[in-house]
C-alpha atoms as a PDB file:
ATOM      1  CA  UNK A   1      76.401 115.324 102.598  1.00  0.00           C
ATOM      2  CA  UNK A   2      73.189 116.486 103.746  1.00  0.00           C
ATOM      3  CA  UNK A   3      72.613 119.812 106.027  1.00  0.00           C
ATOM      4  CA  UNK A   4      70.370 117.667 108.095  1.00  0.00           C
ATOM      5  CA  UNK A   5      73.470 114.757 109.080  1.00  0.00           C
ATOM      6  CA  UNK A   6      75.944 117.731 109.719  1.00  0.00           C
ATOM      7  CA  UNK A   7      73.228 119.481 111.955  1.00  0.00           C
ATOM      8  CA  UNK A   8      72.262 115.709 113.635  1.00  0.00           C
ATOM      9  CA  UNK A   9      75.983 115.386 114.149  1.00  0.00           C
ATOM     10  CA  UNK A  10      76.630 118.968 116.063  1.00  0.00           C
ATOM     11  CA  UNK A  11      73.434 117.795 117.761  1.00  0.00           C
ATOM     12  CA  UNK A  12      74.973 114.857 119.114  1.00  0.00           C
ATOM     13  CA  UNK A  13      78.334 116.269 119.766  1.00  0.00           C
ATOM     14  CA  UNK A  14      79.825 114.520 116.539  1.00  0.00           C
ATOM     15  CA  UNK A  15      82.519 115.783 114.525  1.00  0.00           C
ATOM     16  CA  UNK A  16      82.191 115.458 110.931  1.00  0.00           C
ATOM     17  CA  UNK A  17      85.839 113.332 110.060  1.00  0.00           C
ATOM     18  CA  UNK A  18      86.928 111.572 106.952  1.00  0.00           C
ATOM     19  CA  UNK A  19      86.304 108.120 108.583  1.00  0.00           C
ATOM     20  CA  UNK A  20      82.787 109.204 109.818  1.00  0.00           C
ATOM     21  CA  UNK A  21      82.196 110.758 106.560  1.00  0.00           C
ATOM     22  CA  UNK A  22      83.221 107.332 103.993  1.00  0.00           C
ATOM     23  CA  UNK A  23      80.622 105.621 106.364  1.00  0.00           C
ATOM     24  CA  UNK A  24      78.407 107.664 106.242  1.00  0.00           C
ATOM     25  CA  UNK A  25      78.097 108.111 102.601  1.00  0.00           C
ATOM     26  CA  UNK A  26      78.019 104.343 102.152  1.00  0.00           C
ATOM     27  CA  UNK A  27      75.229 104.066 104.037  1.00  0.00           C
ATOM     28  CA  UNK A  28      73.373 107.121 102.095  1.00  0.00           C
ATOM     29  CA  UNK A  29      74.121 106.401  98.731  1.00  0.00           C
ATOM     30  CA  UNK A  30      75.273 102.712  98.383  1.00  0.00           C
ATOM     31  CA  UNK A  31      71.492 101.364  99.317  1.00  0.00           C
ATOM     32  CA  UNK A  32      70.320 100.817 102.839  1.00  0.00           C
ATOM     33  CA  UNK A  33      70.414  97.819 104.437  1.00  0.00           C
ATOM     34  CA  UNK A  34      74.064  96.910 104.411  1.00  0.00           C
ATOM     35  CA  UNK A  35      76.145  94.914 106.283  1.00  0.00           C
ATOM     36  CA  UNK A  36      79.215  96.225 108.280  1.00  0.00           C
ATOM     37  CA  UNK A  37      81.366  93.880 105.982  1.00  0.00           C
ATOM     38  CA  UNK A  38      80.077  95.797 102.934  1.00  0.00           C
ATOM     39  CA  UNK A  39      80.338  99.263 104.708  1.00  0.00           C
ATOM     40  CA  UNK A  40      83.681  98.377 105.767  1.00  0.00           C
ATOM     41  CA  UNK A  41      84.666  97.530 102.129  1.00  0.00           C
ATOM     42  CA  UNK A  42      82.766 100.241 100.298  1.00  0.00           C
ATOM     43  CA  UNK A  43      84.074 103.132 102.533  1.00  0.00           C
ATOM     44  CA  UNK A  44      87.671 101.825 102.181  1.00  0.00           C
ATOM     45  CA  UNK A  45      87.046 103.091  98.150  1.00  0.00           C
ATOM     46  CA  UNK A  46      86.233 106.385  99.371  1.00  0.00           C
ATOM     47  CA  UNK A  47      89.195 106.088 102.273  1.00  0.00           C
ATOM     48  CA  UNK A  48      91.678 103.651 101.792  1.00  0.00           C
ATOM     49  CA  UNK A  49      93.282 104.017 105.142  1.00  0.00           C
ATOM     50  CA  UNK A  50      89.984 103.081 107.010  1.00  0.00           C
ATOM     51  CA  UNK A  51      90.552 100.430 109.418  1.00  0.00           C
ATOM     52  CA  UNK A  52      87.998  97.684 109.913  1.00  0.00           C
ATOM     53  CA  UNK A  53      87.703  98.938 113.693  1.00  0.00           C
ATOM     54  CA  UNK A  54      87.361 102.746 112.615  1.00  0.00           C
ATOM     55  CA  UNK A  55      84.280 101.360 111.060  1.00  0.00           C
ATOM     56  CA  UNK A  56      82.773  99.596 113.524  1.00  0.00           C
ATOM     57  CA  UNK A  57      83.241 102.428 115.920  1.00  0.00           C
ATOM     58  CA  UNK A  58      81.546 105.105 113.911  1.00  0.00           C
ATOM     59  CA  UNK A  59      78.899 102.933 113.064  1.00  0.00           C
ATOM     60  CA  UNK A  60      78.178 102.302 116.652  1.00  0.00           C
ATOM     61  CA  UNK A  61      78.805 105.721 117.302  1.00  0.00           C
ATOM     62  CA  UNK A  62      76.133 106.806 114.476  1.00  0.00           C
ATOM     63  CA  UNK A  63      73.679 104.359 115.949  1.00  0.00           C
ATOM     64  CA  UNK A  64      74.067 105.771 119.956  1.00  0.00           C
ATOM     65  CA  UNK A  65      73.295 109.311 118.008  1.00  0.00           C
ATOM     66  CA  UNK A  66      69.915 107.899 116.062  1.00  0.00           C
ATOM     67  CA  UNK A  67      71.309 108.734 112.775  1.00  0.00           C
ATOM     68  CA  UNK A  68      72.199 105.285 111.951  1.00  0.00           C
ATOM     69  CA  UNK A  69      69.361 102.200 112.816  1.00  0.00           C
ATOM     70  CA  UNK A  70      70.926  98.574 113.265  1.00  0.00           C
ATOM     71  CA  UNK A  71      68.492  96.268 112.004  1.00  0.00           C
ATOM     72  CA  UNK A  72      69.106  92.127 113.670  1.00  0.00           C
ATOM     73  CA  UNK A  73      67.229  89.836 111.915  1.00  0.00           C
ATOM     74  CA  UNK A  74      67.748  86.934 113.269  1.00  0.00           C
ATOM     75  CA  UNK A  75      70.305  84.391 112.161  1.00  0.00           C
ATOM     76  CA  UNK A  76      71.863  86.631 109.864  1.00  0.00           C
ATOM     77  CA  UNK A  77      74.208  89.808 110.081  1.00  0.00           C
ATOM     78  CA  UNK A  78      72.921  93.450 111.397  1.00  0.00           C
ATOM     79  CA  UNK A  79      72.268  95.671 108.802  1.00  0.00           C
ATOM     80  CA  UNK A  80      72.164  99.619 108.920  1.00  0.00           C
ATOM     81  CA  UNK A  81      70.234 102.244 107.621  1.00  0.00           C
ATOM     82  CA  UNK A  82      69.312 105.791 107.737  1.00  0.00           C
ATOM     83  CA  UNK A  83      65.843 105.364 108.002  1.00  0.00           C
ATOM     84  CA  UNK A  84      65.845 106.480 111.683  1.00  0.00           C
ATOM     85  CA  UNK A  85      62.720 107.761 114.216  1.00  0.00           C
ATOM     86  CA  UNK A  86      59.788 106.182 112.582  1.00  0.00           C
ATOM     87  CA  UNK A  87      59.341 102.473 113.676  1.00  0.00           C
ATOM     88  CA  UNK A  88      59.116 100.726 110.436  1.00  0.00           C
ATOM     89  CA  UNK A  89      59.359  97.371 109.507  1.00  0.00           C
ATOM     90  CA  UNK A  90      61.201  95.010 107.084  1.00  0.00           C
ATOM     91  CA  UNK A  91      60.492  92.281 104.443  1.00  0.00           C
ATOM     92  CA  UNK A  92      63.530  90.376 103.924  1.00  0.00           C
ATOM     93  CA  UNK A  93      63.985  87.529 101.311  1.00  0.00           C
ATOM     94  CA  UNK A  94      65.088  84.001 102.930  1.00  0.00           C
ATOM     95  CA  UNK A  95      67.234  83.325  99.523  1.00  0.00           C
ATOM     96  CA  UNK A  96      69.000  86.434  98.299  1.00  0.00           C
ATOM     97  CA  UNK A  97      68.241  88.394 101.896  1.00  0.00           C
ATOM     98  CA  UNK A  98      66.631  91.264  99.771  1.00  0.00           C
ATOM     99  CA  UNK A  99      65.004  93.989 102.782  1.00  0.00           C
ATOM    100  CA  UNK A 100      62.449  96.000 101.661  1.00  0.00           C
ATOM    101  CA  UNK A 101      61.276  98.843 104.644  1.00  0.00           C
ATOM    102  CA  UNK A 102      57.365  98.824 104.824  1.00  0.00           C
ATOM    103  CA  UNK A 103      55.389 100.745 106.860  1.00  0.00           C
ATOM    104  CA  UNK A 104      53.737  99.642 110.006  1.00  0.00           C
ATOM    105  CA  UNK A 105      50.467  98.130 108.857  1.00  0.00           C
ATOM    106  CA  UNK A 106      48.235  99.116 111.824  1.00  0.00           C
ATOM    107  CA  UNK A 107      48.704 102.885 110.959  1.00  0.00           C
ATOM    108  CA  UNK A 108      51.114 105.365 113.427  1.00  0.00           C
ATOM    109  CA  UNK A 109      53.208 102.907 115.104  1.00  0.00           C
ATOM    110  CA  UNK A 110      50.270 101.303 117.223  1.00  0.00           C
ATOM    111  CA  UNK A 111      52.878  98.545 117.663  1.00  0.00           C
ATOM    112  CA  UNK A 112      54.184 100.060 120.496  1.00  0.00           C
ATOM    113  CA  UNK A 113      51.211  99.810 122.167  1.00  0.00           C
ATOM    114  CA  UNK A 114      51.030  95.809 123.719  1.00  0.00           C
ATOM    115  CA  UNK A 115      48.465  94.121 124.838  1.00  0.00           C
ATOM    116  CA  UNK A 116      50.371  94.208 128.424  1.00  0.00           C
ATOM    117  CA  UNK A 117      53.629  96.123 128.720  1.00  0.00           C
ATOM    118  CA  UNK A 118      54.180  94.400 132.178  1.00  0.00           C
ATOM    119  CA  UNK A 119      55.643  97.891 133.164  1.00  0.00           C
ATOM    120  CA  UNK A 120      58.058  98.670 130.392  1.00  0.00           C
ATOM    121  CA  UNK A 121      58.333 101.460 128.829  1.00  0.00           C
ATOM    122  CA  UNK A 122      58.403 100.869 125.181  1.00  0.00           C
ATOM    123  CA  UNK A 123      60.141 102.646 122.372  1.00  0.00           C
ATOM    124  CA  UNK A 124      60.522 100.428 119.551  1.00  0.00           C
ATOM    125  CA  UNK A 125      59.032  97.587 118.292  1.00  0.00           C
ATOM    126  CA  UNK A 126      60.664  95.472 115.582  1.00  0.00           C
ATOM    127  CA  UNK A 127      58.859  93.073 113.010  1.00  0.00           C
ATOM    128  CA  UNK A 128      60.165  91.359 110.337  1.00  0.00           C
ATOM    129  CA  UNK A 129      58.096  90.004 107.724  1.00  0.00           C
ATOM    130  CA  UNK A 130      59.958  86.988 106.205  1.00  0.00           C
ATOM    131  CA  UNK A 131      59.177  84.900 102.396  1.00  0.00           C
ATOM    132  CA  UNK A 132      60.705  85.350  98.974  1.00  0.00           C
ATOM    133  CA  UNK A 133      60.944  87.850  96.695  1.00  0.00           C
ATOM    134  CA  UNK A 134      59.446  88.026  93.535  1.00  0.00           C
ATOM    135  CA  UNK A 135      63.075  87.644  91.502  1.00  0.00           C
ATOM    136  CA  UNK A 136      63.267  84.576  94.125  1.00  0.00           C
ATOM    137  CA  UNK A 137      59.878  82.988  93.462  1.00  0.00           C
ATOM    138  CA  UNK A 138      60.664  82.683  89.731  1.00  0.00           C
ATOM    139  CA  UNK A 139      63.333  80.607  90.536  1.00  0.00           C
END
């Protein structure tokens, strides 16, 4: 586990436990992008006593903290990710559901910048880019 999650858990008042740990580490080194249902399952490898709910808790947990992002595309499951802070985007493949980050096309983040904010104050700004991928188009 990296220096940076134990130091971004103290930060948000975190304990490092085994539950919070098995998620974690799914999320690092299983691929980004994955559903709770496939967190829940891969971190039960690493700690077969995780419940379904312990999951979902630390997830949201992770999330509240901005180490974990939950990505909604529509119509289809949230996914998470570490790739936290930066407000990038996402390809995702309408077959197979493939999602590819990609970086905000405009340059820095100039997506949080509306034409009119009608008086929000904005923070993120999600886009989704939506087609096939290439092991889909040869299909």
């Amino acid at each position: 586990m990296h220096e940076d999650v134990k130091h971004l858990l103290q930060s948000a008042k975190l304990r490092l436990t085994a539950p919070r740990k098995a998620v974690l580490e799914v999320v690092e080194h299983e691929g980004r992008h994955q559903s709770a249902d496939f967190i829940v399952s891969a971190a039960r490898t690493r700690l077969s006593s995780l419940s379904r709910q312990a999951v979902y808790d630390n997830l949201n947990a992770l999330v509240a903290a901005g180490i974990l992002r939950r990505i909604e595309p529509a119509g289809r499951p949230a996914l998470y990710e570490t790739r936290v802070g930066d407000n990038h985007h996402h390809l995702i493949c309408r077959r197979c559901n493939a999602t590819v980050d990609i970086d905000c096309a405009a340059g820095v983040a100039p997506c949080l910048t509306p034409s009119d904010d009608h008086g929000f104050m904005i923070d993120e700004a999600e886009v989704v880019y939506w087609g096939f991928c290439p092991n889909c188009q040869n299909q």
